[in-house]
Protein backbone atom coordinates (compact mmCIF):
# COMPACT_ATOMS: atom_id res chain seq x y z
CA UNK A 1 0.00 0.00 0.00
CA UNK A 2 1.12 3.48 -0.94
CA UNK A 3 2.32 5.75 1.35
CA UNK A 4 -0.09 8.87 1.52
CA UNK A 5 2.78 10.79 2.42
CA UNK A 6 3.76 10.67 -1.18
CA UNK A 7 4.39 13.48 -3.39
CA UNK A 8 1.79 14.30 -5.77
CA UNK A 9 4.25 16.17 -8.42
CA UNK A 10 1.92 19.31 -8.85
CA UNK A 11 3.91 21.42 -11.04
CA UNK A 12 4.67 23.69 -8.09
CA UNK A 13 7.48 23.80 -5.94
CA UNK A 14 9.68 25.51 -3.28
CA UNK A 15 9.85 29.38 -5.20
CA UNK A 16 6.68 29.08 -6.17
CA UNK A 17 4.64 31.63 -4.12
CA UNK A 18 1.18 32.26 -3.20
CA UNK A 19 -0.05 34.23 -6.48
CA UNK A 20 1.43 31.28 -8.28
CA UNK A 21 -0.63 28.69 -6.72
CA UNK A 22 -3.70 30.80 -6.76
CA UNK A 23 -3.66 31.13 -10.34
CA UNK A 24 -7.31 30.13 -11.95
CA UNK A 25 -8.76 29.63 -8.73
CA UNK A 26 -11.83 31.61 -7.31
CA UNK A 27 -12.93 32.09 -4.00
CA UNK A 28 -16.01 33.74 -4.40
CA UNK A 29 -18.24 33.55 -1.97
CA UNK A 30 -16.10 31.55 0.32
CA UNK A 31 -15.17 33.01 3.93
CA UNK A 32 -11.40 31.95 4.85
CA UNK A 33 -10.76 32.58 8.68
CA UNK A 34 -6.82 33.24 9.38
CA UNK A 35 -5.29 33.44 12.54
CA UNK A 36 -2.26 36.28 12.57
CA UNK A 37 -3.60 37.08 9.07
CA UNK A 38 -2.02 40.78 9.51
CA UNK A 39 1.89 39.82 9.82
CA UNK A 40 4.86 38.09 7.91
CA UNK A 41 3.48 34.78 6.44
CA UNK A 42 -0.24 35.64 7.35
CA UNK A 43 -0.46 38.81 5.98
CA UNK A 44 0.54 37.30 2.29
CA UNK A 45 -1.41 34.46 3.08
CA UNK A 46 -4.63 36.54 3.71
CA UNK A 47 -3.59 39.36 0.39
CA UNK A 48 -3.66 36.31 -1.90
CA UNK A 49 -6.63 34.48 -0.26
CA UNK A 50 -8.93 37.98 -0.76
CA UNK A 51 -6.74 38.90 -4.09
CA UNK A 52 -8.42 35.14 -5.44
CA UNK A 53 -11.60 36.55 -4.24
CA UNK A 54 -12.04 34.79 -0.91
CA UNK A 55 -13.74 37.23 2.31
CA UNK A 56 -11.15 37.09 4.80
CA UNK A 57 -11.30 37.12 8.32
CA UNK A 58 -8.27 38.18 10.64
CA UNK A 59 -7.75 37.16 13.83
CA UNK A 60 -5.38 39.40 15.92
CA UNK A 61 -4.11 40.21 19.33
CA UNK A 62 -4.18 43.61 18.32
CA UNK A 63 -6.90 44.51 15.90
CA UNK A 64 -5.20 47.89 15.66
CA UNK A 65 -2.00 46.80 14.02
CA UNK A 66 -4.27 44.39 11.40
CA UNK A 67 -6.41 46.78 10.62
CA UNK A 68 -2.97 49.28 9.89
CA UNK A 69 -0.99 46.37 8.26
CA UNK A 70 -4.43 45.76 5.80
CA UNK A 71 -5.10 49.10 5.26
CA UNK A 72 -6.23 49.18 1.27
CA UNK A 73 -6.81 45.31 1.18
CA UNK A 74 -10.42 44.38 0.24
CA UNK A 75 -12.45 42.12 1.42
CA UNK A 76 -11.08 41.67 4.76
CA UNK A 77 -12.36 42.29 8.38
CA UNK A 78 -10.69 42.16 11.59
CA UNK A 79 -11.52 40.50 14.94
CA UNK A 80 -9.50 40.06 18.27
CA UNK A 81 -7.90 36.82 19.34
CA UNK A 82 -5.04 35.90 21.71
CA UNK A 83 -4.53 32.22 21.10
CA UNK A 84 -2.65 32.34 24.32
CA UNK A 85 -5.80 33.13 26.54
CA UNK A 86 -8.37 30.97 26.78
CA UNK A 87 -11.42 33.61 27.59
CA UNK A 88 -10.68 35.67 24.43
CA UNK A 89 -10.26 32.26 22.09
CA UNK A 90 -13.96 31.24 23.44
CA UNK A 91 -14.68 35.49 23.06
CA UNK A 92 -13.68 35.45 19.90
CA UNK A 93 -14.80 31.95 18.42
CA UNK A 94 -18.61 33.05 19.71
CA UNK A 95 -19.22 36.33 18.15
CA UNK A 96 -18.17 34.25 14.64
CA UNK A 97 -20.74 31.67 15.26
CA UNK A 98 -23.60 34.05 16.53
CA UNK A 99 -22.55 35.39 13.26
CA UNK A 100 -24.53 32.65 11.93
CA UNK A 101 -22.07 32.86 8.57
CA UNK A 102 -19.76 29.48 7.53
CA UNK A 103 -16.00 29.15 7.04
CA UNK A 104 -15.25 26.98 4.13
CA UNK A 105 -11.36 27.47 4.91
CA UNK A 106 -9.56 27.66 8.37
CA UNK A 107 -6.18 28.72 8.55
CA UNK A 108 -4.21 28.42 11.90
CA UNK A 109 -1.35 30.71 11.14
CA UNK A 110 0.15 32.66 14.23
CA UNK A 111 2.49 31.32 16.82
CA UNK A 112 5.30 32.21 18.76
CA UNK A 113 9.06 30.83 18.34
CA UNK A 114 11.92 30.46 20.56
CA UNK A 115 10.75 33.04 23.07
CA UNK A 116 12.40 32.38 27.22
CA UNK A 117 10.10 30.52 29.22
CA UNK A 118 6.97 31.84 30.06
CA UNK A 119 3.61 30.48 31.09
CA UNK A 120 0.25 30.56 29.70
CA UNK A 121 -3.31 29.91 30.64
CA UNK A 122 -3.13 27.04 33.32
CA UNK A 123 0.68 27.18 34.19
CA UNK A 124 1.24 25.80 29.91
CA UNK A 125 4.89 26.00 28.22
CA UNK A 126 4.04 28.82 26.07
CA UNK A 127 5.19 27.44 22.96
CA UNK A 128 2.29 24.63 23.03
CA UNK A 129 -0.23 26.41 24.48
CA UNK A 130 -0.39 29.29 22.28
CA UNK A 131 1.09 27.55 19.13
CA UNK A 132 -1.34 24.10 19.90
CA UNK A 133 -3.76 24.81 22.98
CA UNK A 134 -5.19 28.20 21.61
CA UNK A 135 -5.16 26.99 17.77
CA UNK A 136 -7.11 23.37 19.26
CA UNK A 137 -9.80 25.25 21.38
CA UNK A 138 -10.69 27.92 18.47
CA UNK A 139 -11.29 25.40 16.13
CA UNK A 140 -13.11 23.24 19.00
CA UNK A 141 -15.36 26.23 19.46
CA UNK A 142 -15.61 27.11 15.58
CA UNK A 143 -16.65 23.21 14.94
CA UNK A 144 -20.62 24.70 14.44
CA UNK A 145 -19.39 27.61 12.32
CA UNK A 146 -17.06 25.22 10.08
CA UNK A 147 -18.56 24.63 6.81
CA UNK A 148 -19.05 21.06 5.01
CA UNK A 149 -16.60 20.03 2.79
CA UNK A 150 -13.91 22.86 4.10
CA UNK A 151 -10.36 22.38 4.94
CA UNK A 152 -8.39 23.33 7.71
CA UNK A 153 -4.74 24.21 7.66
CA UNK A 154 -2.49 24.47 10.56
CA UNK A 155 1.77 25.47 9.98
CA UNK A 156 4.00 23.21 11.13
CA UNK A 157 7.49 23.29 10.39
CA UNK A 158 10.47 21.68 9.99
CA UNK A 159 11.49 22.36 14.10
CA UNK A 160 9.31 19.34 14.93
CA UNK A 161 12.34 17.49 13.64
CA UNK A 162 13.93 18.47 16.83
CA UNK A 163 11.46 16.80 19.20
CA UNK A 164 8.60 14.48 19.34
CA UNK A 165 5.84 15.19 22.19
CA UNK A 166 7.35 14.86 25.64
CA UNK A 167 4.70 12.53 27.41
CA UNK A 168 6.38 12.31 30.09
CA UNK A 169 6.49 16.26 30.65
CA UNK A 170 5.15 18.34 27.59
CA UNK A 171 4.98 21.57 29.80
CA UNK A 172 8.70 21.80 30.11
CA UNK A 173 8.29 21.77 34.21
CA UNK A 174 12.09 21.22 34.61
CA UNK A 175 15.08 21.57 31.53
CA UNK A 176 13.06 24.32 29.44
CA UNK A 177 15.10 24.71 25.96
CA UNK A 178 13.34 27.32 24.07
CA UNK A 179 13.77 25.07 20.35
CA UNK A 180 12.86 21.85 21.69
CA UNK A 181 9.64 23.56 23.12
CA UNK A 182 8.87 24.99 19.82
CA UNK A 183 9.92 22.04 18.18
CA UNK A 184 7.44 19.50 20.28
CA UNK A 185 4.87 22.50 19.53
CA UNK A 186 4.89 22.03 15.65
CA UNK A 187 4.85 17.97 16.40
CA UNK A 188 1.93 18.94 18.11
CA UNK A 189 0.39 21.42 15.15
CA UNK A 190 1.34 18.62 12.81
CA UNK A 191 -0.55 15.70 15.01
CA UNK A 192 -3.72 18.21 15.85
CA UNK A 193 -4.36 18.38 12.30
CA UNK A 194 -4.29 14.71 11.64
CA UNK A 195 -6.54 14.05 14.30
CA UNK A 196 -8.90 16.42 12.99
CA UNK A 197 -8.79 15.29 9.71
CA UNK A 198 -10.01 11.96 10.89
CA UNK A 199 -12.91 12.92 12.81
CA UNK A 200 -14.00 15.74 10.68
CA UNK A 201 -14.76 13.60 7.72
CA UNK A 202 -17.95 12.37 9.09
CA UNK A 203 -18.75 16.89 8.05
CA UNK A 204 -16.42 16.40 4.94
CA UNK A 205 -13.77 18.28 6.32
CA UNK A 206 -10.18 17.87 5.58
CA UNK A 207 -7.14 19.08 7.51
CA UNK A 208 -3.53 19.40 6.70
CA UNK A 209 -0.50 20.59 8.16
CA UNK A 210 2.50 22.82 6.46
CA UNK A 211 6.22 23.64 6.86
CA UNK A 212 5.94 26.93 4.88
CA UNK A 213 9.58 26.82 4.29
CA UNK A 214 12.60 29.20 6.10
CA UNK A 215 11.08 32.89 5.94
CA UNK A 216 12.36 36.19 8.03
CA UNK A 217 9.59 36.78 9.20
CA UNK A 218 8.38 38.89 12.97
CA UNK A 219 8.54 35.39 13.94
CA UNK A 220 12.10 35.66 14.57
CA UNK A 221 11.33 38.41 17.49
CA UNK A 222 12.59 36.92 20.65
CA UNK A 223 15.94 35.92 18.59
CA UNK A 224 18.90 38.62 18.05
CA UNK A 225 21.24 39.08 15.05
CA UNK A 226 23.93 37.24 16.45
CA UNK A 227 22.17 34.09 17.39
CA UNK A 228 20.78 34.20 13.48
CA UNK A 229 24.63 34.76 12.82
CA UNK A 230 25.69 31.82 14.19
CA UNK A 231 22.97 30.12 12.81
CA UNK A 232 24.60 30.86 9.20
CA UNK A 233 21.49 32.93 8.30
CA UNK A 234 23.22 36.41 7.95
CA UNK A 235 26.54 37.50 7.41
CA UNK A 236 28.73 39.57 9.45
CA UNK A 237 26.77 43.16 7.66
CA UNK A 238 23.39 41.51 8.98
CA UNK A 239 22.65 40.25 5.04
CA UNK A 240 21.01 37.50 4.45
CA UNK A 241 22.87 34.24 2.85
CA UNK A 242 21.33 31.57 3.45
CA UNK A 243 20.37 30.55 -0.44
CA UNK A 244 17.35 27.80 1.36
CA UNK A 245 15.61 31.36 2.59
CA UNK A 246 12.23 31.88 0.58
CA UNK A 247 10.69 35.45 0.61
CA UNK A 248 7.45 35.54 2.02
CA UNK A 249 5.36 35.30 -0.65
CA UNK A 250 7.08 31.91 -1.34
CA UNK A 251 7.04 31.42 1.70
CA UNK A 252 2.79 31.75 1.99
CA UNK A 253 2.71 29.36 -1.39
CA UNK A 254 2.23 26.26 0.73
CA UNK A 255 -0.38 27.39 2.87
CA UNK A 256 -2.77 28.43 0.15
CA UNK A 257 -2.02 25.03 -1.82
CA UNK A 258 -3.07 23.30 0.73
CA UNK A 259 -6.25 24.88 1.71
CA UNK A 260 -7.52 25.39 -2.47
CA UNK A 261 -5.35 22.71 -4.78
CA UNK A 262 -8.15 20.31 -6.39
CA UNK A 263 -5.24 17.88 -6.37
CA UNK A 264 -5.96 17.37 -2.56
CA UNK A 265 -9.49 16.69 -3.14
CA UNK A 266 -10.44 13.47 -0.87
CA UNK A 267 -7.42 13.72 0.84
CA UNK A 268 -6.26 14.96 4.27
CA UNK A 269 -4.42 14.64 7.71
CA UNK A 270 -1.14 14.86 5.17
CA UNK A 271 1.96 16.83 5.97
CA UNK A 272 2.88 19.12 2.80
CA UNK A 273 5.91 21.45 2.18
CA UNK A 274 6.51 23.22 -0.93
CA UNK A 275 3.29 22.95 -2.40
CA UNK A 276 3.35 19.60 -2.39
CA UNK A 277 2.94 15.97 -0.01
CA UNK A 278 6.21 15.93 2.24
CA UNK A 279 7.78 12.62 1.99
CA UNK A 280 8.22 10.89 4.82
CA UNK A 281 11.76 11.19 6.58
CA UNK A 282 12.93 9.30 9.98
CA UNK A 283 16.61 10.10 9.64
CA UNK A 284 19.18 10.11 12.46
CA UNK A 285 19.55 13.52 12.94
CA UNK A 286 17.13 16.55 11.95
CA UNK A 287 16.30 17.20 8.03
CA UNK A 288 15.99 20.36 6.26
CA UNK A 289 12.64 18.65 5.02
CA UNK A 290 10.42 15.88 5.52
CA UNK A 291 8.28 14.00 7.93
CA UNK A 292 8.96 12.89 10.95
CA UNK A 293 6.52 9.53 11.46
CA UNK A 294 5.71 10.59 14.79
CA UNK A 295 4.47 14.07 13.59
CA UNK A 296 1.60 11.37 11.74
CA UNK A 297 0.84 8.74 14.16
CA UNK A 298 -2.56 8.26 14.46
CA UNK A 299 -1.89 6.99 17.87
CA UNK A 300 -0.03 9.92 19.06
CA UNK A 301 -2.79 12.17 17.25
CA UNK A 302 -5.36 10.42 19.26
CA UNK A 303 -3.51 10.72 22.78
CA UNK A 304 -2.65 14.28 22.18
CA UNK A 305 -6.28 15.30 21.63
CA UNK A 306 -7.56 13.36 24.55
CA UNK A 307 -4.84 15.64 26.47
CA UNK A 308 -5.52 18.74 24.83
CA UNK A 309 -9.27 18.13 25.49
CA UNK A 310 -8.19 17.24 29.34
CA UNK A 311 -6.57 20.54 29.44
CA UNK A 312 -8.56 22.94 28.02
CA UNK A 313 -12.72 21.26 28.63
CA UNK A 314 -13.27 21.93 25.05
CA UNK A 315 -13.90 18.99 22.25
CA UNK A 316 -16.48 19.58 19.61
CA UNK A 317 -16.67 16.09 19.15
CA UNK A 318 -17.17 14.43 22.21
């Protein structure tokens, strides 16, 4: 039997970008929700989605800055959303379903990266509760407002390479190491989505995860130029040469493949990165690109939404 983590050879690829993969496609009609729509990835993400004709709807910590960052964009609206407090994700995710309007495409785009330890909600690692936790309890609460036959996209990336889920203390309660908490937190993006996938398909809803690719981005925040130095990602001048860098609207290219491309009709709880189905990839040491199996267990999917459900007393589905 075929690995569904096969690539399906879509004509795309890594410098493809968003306007690329939109090409032909029309969103009419269709309502596309995106979390951290107004910033680095999300902001492209969210131009092209409304550019393809798509009604876009921007969830922000601070409405102020989208509405600023959007200013002259059509089609777009604005709500407040701090993935890292539960009150304002329930807030937020019940003024869109007293709404009474459908999202045919979900989009869980913000997160935080690398940032020192800090605490969230009920004493979380900060990392997976605002990068998982939030992203799991908005689309919990959304589950009414989510329309048949929609798809739900949630960025990964490439750090889950650096660390499966931690059973035996995901919170970080002793040894915090600000990459192997973001690291277990994209396992965790990567796993939430194909759980979802699996029980939304009784609706007709699909879900996928992303890498989007390596992007300088406001993601980078809580990390300084010498740290990105050493990394090899700038030189000594602060210029970027790292030639596996995509610009952003590259960088936005896999996001909106996954949540439009008829290719990836009937499919879903896949892993994709540059516009395609990541292959599979359980080597030694951490990859450039790739799967990790564990990012795709349906097992681990399963016991990390019993724990996420545990944690926050939300799941649409029990």
């Amino acid at each position: 039997m075929q690995d569904p983590q096969t690539p399906l050879n879509p004509g795309f690829g890594a410098r493809s970008t968003a306007a690329d993969v939109l090409a032909g496609i029309d969103l009419s009609g269709k309502l596309a929700i995106v979390t951290g729509g107004h910033s680095g990835l999300g902001q492209e993400t969210t131009r092209a989605l409304a550019g393809a004709g798509a009604h876009v709807l921007v969830l922000a910590r601070h409405p102020e800055a989208a509405h600023q960052a959007l200013d002259g964009v059509r089609n777009v609206e604005v709500d407040r959303l701090d993935l890292a407090d539960l009150d304002s994700v329930r807030a937020c995710a019940g003024r869109f379903v007293a709404s009474g309007r459908t999202a045919g495409i979900a989009i869980c785009n913000a997160a935080v990266m690398a940032n020192p330890e800090t605490r969230v909600g009920n004493g979380w690692e900060s990392q997976f509760g605002t990068n998982h936790l939030g992203h799991y309890a908005l689309v919990n609460l959304l589950w009414p407002a989510i329309a048949p036959g929609a798809r739900v996209v949630a960025l990964s990336s490439m750090g889950h390479h650096y660390c499966p889920m931690r059973w035996d203390d995901v919170q970080f309660t002793t040894g915090y190491d600000k990459w192997l908490a973001y690291g277990q937190s994209k396992t965790a993006t990567a796993l939430f989505a194909r759980q979802l996938d699996i029980l939304g398909q009784a609706k007709g809803v699909r879900a996928f995860s992303v890498h989007p690719g390596k992007i300088h981005t406001p993601l980078q925040r809580h990390m300084d130029m010498a740290e990105m130095q050493a990394l090899g990602w700038f030189d000594d001048q602060g210029d970027l040469i790292d030639p596996t860098f995509k610009t952003v609207p590259q960088g936005a290219a896999t996001t909106v493949w996954a949540a439009t491309s008829p290719l990836l009709q009937g499919k879903g709880g896949l892993y994709c990165e540059d516009c395609d189905v990541a292959r599979r990839d359980d080597s030694p040491q951490p990859t450039e690109s790739g799967v990790r199996s564990y990012a795709i267990d349906p097992g681990q999917a399963r016991r990390l939404w019993k724990l996420s459900a545990e944690l926050t007393g939300i799941d649409a589905f029990a």
